[in-house]
Protein backbone atom coordinates (compact mmCIF):
# COMPACT_ATOMS: atom_id res chain seq x y z
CA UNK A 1 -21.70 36.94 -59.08
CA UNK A 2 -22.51 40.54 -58.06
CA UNK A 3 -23.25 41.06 -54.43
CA UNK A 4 -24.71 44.22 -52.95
CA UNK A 5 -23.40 44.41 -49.23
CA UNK A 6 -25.79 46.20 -46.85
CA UNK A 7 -23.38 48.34 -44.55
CA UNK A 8 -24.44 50.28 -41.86
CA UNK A 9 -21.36 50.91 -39.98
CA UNK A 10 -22.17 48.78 -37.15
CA UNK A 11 -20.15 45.61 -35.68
CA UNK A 12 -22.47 43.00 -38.04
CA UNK A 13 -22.39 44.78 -40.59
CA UNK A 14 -18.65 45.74 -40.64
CA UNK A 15 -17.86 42.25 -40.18
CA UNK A 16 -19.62 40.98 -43.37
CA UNK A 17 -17.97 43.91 -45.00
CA UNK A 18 -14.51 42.54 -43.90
CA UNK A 19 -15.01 39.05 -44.56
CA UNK A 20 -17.19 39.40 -47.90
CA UNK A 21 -14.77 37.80 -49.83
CA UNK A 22 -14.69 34.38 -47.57
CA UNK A 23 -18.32 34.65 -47.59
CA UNK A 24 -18.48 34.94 -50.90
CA UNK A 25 -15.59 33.40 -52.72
CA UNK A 26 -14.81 34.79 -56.63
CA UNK A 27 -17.81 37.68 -56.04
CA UNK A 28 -17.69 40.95 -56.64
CA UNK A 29 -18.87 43.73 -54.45
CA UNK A 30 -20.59 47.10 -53.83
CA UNK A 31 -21.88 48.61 -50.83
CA UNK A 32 -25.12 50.37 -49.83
CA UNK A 33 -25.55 52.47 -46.98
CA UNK A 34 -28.27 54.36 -45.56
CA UNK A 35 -28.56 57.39 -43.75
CA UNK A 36 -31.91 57.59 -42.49
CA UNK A 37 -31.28 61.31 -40.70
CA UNK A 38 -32.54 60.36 -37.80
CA UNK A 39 -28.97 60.71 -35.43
CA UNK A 40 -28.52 63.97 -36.45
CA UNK A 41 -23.95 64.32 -36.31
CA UNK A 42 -24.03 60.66 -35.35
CA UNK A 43 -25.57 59.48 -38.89
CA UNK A 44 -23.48 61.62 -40.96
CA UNK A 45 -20.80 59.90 -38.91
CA UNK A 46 -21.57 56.79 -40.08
CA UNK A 47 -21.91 57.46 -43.69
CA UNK A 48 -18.61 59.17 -43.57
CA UNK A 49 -16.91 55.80 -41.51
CA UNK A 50 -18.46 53.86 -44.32
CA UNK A 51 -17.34 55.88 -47.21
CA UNK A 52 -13.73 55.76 -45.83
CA UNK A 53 -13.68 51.73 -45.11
CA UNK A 54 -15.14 51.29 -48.57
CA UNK A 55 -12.32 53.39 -50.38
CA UNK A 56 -9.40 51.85 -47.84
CA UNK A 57 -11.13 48.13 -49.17
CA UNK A 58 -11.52 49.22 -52.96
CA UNK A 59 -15.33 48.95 -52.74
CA UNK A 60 -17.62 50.92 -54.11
CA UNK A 61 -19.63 52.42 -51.76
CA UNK A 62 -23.71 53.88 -52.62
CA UNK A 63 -24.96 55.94 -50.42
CA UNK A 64 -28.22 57.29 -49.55
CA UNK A 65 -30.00 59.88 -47.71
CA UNK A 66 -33.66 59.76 -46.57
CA UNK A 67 -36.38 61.90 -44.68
CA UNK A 68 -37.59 58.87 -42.51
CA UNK A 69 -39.91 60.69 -40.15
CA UNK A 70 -41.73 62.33 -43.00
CA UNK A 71 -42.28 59.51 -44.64
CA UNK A 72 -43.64 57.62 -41.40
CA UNK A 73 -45.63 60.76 -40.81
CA UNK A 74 -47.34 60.49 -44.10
CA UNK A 75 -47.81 56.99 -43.82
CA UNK A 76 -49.13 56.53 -40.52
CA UNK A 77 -46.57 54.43 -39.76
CA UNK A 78 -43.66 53.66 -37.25
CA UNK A 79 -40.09 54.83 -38.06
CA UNK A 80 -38.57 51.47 -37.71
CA UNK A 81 -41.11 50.28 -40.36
CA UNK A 82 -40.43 53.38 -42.42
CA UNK A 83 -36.96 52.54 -42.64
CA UNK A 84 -37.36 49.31 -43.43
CA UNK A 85 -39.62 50.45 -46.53
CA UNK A 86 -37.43 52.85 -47.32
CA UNK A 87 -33.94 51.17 -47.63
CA UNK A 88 -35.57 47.64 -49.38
CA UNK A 89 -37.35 50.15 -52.11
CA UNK A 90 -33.86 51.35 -52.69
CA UNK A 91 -32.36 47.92 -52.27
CA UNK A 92 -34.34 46.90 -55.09
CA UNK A 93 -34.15 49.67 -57.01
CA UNK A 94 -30.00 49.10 -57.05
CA UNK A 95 -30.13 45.48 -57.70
CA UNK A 96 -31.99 46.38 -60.63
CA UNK A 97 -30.38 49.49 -62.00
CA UNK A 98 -26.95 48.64 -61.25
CA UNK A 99 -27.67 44.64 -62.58
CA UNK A 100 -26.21 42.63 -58.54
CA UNK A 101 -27.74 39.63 -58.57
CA UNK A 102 -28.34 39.45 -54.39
CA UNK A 103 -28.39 41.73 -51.25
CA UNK A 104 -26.43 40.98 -48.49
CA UNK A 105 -27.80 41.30 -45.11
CA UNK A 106 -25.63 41.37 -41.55
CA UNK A 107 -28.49 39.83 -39.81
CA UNK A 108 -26.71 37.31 -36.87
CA UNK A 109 -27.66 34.36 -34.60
CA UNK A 110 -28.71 36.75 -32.81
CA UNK A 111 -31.35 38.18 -34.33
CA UNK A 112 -32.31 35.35 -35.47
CA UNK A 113 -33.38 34.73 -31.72
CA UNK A 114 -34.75 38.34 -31.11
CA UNK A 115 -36.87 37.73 -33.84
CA UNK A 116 -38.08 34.22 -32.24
CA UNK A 117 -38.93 35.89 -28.76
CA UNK A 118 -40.78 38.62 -30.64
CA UNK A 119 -42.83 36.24 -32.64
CA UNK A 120 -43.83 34.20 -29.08
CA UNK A 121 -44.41 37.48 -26.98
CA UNK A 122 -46.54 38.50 -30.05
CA UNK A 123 -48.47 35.50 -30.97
CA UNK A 124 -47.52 33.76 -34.04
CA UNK A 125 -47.70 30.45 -35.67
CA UNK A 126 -45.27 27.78 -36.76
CA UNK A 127 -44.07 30.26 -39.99
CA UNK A 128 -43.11 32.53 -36.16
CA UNK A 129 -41.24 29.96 -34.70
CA UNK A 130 -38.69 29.18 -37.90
CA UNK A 131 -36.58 32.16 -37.44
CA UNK A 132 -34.80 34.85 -39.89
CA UNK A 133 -34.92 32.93 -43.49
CA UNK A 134 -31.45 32.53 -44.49
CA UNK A 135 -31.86 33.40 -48.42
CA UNK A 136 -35.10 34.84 -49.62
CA UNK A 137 -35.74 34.72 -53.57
CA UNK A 138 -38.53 37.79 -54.40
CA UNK A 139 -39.32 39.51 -58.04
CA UNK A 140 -36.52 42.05 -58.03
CA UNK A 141 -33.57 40.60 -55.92
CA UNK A 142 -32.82 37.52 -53.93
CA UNK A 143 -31.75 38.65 -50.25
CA UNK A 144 -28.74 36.30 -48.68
CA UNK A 145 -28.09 36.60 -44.41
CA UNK A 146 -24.64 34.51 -44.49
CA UNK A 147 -24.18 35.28 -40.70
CA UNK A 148 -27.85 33.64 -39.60
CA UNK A 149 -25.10 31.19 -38.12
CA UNK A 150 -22.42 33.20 -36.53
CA UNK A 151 -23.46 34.88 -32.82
CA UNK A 152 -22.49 38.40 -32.09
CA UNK A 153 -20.13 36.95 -29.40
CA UNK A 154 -17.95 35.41 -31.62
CA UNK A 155 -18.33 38.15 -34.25
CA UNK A 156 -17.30 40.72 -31.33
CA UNK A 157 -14.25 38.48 -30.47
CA UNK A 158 -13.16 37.84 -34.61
CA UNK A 159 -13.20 41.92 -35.39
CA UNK A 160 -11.37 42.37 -31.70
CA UNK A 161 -8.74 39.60 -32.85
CA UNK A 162 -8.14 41.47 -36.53
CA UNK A 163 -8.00 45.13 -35.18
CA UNK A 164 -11.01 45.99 -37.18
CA UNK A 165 -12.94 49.23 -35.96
CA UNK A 166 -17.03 50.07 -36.07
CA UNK A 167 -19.71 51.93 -35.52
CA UNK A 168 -22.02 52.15 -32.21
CA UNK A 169 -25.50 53.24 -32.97
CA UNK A 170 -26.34 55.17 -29.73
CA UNK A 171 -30.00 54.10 -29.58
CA UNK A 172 -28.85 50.04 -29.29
CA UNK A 173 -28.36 50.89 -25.66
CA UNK A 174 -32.04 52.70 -25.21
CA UNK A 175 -34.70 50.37 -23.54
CA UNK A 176 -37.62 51.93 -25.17
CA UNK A 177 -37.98 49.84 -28.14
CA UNK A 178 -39.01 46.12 -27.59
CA UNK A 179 -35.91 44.54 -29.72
CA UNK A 180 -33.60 46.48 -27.12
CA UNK A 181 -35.12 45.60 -23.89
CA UNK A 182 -35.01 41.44 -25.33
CA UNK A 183 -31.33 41.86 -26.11
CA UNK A 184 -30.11 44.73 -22.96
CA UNK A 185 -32.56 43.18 -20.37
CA UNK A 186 -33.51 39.73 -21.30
CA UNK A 187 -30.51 38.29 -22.91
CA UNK A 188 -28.34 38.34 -19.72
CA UNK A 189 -30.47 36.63 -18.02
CA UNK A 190 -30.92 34.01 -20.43
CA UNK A 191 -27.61 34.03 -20.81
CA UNK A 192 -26.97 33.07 -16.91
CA UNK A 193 -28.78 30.52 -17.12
CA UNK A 194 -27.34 28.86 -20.12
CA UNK A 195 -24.94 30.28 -21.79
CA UNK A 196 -24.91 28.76 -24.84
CA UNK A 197 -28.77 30.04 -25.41
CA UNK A 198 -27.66 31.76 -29.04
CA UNK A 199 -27.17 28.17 -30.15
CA UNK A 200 -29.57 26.50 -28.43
CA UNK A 201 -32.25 28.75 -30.32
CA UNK A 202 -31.08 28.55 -33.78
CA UNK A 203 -30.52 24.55 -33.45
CA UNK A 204 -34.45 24.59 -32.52
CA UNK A 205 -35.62 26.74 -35.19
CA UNK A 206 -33.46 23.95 -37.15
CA UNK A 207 -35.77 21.61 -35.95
CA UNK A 208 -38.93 23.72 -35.90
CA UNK A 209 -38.29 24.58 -39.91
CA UNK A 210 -38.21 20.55 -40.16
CA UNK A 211 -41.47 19.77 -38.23
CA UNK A 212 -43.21 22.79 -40.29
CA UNK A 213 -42.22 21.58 -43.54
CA UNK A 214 -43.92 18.58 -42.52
CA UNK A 215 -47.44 19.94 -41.41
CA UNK A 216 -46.91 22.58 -44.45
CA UNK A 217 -47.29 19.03 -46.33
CA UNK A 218 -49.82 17.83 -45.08
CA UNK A 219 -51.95 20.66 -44.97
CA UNK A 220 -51.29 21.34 -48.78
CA UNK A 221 -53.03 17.47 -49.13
CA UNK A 222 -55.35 17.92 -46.80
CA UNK A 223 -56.92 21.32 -48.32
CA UNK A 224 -56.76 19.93 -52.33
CA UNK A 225 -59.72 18.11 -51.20
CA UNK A 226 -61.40 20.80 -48.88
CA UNK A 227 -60.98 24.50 -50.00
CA UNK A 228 -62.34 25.65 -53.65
CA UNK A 229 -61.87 28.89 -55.00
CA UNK A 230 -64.93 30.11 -56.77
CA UNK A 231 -64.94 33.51 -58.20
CA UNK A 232 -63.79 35.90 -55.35
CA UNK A 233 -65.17 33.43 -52.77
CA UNK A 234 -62.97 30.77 -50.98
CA UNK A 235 -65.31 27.63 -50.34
CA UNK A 236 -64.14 25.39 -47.22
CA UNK A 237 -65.84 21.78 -47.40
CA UNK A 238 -67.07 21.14 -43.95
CA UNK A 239 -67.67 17.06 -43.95
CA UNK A 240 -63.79 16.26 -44.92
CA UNK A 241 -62.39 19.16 -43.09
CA UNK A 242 -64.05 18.03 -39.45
CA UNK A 243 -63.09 14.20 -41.13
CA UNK A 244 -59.40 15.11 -40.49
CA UNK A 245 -57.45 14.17 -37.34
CA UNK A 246 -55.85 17.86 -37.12
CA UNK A 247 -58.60 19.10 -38.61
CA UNK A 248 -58.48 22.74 -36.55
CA UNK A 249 -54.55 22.79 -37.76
CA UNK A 250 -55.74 22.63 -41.49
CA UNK A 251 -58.76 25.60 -41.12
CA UNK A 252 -56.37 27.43 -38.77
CA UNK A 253 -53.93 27.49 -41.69
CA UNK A 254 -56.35 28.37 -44.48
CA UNK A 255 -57.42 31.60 -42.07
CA UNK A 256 -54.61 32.52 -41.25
CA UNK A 257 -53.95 35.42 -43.25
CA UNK A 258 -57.16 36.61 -42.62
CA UNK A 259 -56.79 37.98 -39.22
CA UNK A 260 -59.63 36.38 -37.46
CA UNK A 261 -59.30 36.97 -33.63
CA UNK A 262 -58.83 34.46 -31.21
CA UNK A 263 -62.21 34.50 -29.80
CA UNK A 264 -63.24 34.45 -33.21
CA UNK A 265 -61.35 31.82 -34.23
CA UNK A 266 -62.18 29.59 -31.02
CA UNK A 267 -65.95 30.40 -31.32
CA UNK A 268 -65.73 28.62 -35.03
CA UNK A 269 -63.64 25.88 -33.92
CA UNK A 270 -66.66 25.45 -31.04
CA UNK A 271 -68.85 25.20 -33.67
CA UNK A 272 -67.61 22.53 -35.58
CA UNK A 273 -66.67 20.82 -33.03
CA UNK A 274 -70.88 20.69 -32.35
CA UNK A 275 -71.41 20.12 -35.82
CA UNK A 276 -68.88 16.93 -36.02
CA UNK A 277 -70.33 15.86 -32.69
CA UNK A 278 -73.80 16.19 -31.91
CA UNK A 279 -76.93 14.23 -33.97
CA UNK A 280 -76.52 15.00 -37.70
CA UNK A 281 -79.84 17.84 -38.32
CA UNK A 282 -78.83 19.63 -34.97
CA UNK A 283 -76.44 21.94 -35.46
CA UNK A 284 -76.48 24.02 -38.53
CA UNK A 285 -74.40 26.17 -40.35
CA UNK A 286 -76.35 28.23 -42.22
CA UNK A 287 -76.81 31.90 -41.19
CA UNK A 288 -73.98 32.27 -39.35
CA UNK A 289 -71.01 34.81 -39.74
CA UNK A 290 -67.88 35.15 -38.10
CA UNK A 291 -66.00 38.38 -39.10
CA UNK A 292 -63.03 39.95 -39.57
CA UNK A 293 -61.21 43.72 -39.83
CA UNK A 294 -61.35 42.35 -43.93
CA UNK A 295 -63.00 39.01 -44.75
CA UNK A 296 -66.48 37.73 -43.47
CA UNK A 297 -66.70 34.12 -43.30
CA UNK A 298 -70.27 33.08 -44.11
CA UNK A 299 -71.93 29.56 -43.20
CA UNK A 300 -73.99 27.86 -45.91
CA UNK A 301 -75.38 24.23 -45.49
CA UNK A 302 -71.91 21.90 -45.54
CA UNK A 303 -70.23 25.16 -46.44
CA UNK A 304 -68.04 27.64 -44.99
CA UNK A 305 -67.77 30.35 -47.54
CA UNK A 306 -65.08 32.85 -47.21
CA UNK A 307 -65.10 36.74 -49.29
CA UNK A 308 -63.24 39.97 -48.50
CA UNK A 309 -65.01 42.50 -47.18
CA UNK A 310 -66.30 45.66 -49.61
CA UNK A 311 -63.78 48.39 -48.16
């Protein structure tokens, strides 16, 4: 098996670097590294840290430099989510050309529970709530976190232990971004008050991933009888969708993609609930519309009829 590590110089990542071949027993390695400009003398420090662990290890080491702000600039988008773009494109793009058969990611426990608060402070649903996949299988390359159990604690204390040096990115220790201020300001405090918290988290995403598997289940059953695709239209049979016990689960889920507010979504619910409840003739679905920033949901008689908008 050929394994394409994802180095940045940092603790994590140096960590998975060192203990690659534990982590992945009779593989064979590269590494990738990206310098995204953005550090000015403290990026180019990095790549030249990385270069010189991965000739002292007898990896090969890839290396790559990008122009992250203009490409957020011409995207109209952030420069964390530029870089993201930016270094999976290339990801891919090396899995293919170079024939590795997986990435390698340094994400931890840890941000596997950064991730989680994010997710609640943000809104999100039950696919929120299940953490940091641990292997993710996509068209180009499968993408492997084998440290989604280990906590940057004990990570901190194992590269301590083995006299292993790394990389501090200067910007970890800014408060400006939202990742930061969960792990510089909330963390400790979570931390006081249990200090096991790290754990905690990941063994209820554990059980979270369970319970969702279970509704994912039941809402595939549930909509085989309800939801009909019919040309570019989605059709949502109203009489055995308000039939079902969890009957606002199973439309929330076939919406949800579709970015229908809350109010939105709560104003629908309302009217179903009317529809399921009041004498049959009284409440009718026809004519109205509940919208979207793309899809229009349309009633009919015992139909709701869902269609993207024309952009």
């Amino acid at each position: 098996m050929r394994v394409l590590l994802a180095v940045s110089g940092g603790i994590d990542s140096m960590y998975m670097l060192h203990r690659a071949p534990e982590l992945f027993p009779g593989a064979s390695f590269a590494v990738a590294h990206c310098n995204f400009c953005l550090r000015g003398a403290e990026s180019d420090g990095d790549e030249a840290f990385v270069r010189e662990q991965c000739r002292e290890l007898g990896f090969k080491c890839l290396v790559k430099r990008f122009d992250t702000r203009s490409h957020a600039a011409a995207n109209g988008i952030s420069i964390e989510m530029a870089a993201r773009e930016l270094r999976y494109a290339w990801f891919r793009e090396l899995c293919l050309s170079e024939g590795f058969e997986a990435l390698a990611t340094a994400h931890n426990a840890n941000d596997n529970a950064e991730t989680l608060i994010l997710n609640l402070l943000r809104g999100t649903g039950t696919k929120g709530l299940r953490g940091i996949p641990d292997a993710l299988s996509g068209e180009a390359m499968t993408v492997l976190r084998p440290l989604l159990g280990t906590g940057r604690d004990d990570i901190q204390q194992w590269m301590k232990a083995h006299g292993h040096s790394w990389r501090e990115d200067s910007t970890n220790a800014e408060n400006d971004a939202r990742r930061n201020k969960i792990r510089n300001q909330v963390f400790p405090v979570f931390k006081e008050i249990n200090p096991s918290f790290i754990k905690t988290l990941g063994e209820d995403m554990a059980r979270i991933r369970q319970t969702d598997d279970i509704a994912e289940d039941y809402f595939r059953q549930a909509a085989k009888t309800i939801v009909k695709e019919n040309g570019k239209t989605l059709e949502i049979s109203v009489v055995p969708l308000i039939g079902l016990k969890h009957w606002r689960y199973v439309l929330w889920r076939i919406l949800e993609d579709c970015a229908f507010s809350a109010e939105t979504f709560g104003k629908l619910c309302a009217l179903l609930e009317r529809y399921r409840t009041e004498p049959m003739g009284t409440v009718t679905l026809s004519g109205k519309t509940f919208q979207s920033p793309d899809y229009i949901l349309k009633g009919r008689r015992k139909l709701l009829v869902l269609e993207k908008r024309d952009i």
